[in-house]
Every structure is written in C-alpha cells, then in structure tokens.
N, C-alpha and C. Protein backbone atom coordinates (compact mmCIF):
# COMPACT_ATOMS: atom_id res chain seq x y z
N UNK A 1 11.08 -8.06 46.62
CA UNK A 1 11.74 -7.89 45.35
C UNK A 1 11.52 -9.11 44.46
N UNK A 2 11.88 -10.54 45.15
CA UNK A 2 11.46 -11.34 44.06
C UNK A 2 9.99 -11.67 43.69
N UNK A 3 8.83 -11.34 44.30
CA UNK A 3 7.81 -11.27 43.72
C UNK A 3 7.49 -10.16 42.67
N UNK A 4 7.73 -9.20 42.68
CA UNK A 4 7.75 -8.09 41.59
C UNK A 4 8.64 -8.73 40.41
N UNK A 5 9.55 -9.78 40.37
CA UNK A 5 10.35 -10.13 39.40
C UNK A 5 9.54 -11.57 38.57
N UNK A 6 8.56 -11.90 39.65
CA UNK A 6 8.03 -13.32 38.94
C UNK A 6 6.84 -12.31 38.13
N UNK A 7 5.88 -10.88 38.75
CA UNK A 7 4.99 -10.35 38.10
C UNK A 7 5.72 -9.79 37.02
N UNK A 8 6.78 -9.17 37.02
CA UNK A 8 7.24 -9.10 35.50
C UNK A 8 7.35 -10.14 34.87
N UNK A 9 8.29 -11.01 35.18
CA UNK A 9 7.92 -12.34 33.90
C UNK A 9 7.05 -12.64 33.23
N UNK A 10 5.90 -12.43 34.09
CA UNK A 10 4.58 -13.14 33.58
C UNK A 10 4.14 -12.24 32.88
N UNK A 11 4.24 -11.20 32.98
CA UNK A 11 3.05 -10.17 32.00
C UNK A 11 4.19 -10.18 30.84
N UNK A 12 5.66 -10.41 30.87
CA UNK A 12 6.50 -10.20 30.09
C UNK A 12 5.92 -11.32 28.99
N UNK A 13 5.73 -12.88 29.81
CA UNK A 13 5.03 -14.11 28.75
C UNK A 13 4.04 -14.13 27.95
N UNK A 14 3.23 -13.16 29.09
CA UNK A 14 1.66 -13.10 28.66
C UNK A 14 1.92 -12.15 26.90
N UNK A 15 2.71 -11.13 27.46
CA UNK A 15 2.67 -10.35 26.06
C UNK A 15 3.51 -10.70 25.01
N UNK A 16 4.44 -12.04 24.89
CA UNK A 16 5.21 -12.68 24.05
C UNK A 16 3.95 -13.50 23.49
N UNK A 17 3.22 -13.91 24.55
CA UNK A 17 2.36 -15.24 23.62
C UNK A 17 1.51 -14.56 23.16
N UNK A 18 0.78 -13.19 23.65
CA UNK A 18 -0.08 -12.48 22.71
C UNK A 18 0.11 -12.70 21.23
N UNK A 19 1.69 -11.60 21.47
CA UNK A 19 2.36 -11.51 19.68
C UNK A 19 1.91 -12.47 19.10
N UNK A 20 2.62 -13.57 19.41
CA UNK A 20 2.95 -14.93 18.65
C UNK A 20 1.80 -15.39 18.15
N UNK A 21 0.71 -15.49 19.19
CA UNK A 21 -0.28 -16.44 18.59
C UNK A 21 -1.51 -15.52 17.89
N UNK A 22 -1.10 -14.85 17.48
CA UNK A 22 -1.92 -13.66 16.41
C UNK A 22 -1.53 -14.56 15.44
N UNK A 23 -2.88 -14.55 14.40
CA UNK A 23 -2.60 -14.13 12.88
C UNK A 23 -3.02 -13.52 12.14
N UNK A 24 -2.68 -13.23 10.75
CA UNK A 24 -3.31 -11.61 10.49
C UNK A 24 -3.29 -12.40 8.87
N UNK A 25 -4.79 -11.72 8.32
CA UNK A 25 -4.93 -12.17 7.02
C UNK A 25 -5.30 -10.71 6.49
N UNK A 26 -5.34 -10.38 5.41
CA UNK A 26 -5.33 -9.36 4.37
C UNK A 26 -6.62 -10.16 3.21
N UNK A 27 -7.58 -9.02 3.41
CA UNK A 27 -8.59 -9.25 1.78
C UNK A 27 -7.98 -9.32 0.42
N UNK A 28 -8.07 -9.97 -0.33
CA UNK A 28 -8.03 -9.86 -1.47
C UNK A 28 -8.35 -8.73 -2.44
N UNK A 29 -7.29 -8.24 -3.21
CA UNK A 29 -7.41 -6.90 -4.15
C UNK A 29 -7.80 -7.51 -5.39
N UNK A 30 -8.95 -7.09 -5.93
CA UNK A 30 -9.16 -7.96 -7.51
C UNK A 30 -8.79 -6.45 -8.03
N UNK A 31 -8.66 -5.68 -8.46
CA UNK A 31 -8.43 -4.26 -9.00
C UNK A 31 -8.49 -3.20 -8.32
N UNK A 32 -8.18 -1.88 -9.17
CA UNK A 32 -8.00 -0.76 -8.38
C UNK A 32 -9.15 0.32 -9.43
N UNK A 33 -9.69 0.98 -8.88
CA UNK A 33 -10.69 2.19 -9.28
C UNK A 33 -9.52 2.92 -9.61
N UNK A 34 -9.81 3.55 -10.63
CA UNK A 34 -9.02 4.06 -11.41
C UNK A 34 -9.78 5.42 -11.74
N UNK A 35 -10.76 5.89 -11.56
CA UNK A 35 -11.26 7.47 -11.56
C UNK A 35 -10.59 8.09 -10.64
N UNK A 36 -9.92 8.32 -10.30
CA UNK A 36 -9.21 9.21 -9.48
C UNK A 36 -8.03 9.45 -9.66
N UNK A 37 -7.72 8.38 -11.01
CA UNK A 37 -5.84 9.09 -11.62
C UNK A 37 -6.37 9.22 -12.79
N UNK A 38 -5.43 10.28 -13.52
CA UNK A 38 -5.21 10.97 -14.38
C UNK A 38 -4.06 10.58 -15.04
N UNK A 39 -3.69 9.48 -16.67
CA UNK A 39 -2.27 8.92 -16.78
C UNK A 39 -1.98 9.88 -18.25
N UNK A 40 -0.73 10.22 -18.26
CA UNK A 40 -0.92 10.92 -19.25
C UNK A 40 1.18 10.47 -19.97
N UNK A 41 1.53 10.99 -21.04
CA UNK A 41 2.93 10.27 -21.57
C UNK A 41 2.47 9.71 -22.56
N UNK A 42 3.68 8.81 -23.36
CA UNK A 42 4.99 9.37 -22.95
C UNK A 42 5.56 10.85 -22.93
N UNK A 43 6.38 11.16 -22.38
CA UNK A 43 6.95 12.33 -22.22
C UNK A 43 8.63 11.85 -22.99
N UNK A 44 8.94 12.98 -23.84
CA UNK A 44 10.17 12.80 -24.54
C UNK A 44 11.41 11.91 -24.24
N UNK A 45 11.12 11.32 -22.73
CA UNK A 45 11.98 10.36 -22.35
C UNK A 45 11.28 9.25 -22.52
N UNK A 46 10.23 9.12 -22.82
CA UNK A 46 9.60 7.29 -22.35
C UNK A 46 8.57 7.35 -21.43
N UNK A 47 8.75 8.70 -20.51
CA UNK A 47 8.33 7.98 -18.94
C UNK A 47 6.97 8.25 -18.95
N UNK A 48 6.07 7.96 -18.18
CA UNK A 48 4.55 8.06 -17.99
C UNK A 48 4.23 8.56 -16.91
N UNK A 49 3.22 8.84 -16.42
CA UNK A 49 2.69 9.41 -15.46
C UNK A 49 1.64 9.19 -14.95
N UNK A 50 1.04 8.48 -13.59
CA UNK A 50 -0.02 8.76 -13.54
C UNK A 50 -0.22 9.49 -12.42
N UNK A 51 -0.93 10.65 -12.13
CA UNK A 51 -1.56 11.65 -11.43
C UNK A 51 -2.61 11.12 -10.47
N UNK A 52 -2.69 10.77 -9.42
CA UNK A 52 -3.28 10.16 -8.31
C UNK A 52 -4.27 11.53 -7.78
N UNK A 53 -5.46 11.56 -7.62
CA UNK A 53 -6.33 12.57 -6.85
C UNK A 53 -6.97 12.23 -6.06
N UNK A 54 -7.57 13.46 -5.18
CA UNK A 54 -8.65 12.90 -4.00
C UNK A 54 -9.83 12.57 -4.35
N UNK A 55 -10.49 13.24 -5.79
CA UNK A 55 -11.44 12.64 -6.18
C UNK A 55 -11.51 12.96 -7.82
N UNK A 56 -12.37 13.15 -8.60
CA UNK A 56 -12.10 12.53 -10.05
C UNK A 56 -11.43 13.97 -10.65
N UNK A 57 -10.50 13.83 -11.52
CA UNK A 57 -9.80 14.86 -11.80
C UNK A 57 -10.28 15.79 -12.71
N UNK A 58 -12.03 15.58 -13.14
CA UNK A 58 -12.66 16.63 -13.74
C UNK A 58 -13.38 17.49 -12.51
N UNK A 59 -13.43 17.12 -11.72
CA UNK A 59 -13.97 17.70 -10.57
C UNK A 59 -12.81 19.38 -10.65
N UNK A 60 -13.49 20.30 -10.08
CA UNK A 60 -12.76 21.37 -9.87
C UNK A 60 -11.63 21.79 -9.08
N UNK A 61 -12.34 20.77 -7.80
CA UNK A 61 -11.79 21.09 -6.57
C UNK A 61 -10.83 19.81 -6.31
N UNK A 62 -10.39 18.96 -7.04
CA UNK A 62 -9.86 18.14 -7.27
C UNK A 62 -8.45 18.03 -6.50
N UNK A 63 -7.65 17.71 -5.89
CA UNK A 63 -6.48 18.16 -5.82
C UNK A 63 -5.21 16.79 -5.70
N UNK A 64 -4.36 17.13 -6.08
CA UNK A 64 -3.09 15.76 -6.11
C UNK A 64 -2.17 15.32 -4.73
N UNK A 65 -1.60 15.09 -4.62
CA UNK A 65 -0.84 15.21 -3.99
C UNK A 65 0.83 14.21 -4.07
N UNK A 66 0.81 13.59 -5.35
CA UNK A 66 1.31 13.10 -6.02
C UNK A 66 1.28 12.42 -7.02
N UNK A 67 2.59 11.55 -7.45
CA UNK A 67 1.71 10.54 -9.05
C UNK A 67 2.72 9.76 -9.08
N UNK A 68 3.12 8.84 -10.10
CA UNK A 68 3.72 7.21 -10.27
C UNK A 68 4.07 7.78 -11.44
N UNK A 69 5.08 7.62 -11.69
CA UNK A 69 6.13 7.73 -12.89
C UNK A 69 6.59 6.38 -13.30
N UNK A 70 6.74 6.38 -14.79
CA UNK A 70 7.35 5.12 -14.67
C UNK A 70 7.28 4.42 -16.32
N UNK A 71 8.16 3.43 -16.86
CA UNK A 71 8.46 3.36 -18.58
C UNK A 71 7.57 2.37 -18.34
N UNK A 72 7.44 1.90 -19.89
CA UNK A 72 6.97 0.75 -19.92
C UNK A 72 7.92 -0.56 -19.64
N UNK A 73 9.09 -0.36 -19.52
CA UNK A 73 10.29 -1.64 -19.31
C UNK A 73 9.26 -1.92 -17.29
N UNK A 74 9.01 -0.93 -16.44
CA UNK A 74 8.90 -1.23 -15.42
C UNK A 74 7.07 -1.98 -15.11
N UNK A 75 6.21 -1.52 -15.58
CA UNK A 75 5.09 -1.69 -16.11
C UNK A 75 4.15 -1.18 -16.65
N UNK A 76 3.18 -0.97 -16.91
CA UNK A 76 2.12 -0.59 -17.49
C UNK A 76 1.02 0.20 -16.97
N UNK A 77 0.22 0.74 -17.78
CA UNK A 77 -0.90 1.68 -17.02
C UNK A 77 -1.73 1.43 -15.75
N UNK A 78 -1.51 1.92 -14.93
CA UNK A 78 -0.82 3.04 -14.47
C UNK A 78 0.24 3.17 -13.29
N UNK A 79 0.95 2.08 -13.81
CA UNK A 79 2.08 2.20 -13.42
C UNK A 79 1.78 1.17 -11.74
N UNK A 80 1.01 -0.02 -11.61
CA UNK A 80 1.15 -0.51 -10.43
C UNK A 80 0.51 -1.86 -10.68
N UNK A 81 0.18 -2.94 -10.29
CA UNK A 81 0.17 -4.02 -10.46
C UNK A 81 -0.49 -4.58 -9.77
N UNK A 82 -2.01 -5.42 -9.75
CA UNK A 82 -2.25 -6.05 -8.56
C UNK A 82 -2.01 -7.20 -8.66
N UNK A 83 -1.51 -7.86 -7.49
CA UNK A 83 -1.01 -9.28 -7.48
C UNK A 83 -1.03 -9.88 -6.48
N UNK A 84 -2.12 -11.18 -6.60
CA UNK A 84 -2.58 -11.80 -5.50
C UNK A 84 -1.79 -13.23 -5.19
N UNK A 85 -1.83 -13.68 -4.23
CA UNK A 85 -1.14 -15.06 -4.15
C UNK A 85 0.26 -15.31 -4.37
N UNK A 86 1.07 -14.25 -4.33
CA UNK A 86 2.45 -14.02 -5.39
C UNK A 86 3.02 -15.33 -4.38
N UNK A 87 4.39 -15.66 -4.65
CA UNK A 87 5.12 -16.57 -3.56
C UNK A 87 5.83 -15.79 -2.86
N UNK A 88 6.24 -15.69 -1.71
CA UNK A 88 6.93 -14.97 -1.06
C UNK A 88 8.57 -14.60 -0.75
C-alpha cells in the first residue's frame, strides 16, 4: 500500500510541474479580413449590425450563422476591435 501511495505522488508532481512550467504565447492579430461580414445600420434605434458569413456574402451559397450588434457609444465598424499589447 505505501508504495502505490509514493507512485501516486509522483505522477501527481510530475503532472503539477508539467502545468506549471508551460508557457503559452499567442501570435499577434494586426487586423481582421473583413469579406466575410456584411455591416449594414443604423437601424431606427442607433444600432448596427454586422452579419458574419462562411464565405463572401455575394456568394449564393453563403450562409450566417450570426452577427455583432452594436451603437457607436460601444464601437465602431464592425463592431470589434483589435488590440494588441493591451495591459492586463
């Protein structure tokens, strides 16, 4: 029994120090392709829209599957922001 309790420990350490000593970096976003939404507004309230597709929205077969709403008090076309380096 207590050897089965020291092999748990250890694989228990082994997979704590895995976690830990990871680090994880993310590429840099300089912009977003923007053929594939469709922004259209204001609409009688203010709000905007942009229409997100699978591929360019003159295409036929085009299809959505949602979109970003949103005033100009929150931001601007089309409604998302890229932002690199922010502070955390």
């Amino acid at each position: 029994m207590k050897r089965s309790k020291s092999i748990l420990y250890s694989s228990l350490a082994l997979a704590v120090a895995g976690l830990s000593s990871g680090t994880a970096s993310a590429a840099q976003i300089t912009g977003w392709n923007l053929d594939n939404v469709l922004v259209s507004g204001p609409d009688s309230d203010g709000v905007y829209y942009s229409d997100v597709y699978d591929k360019a929205p003159v295409d036929s077969a085009a299809s959505t599957n949602g979109y970003i709403k949103y005033d100009l008090v929150e931001g601007a076309e089309p409604g998302l922001k890229v932002v690199n380096d922010a502070p955390l």
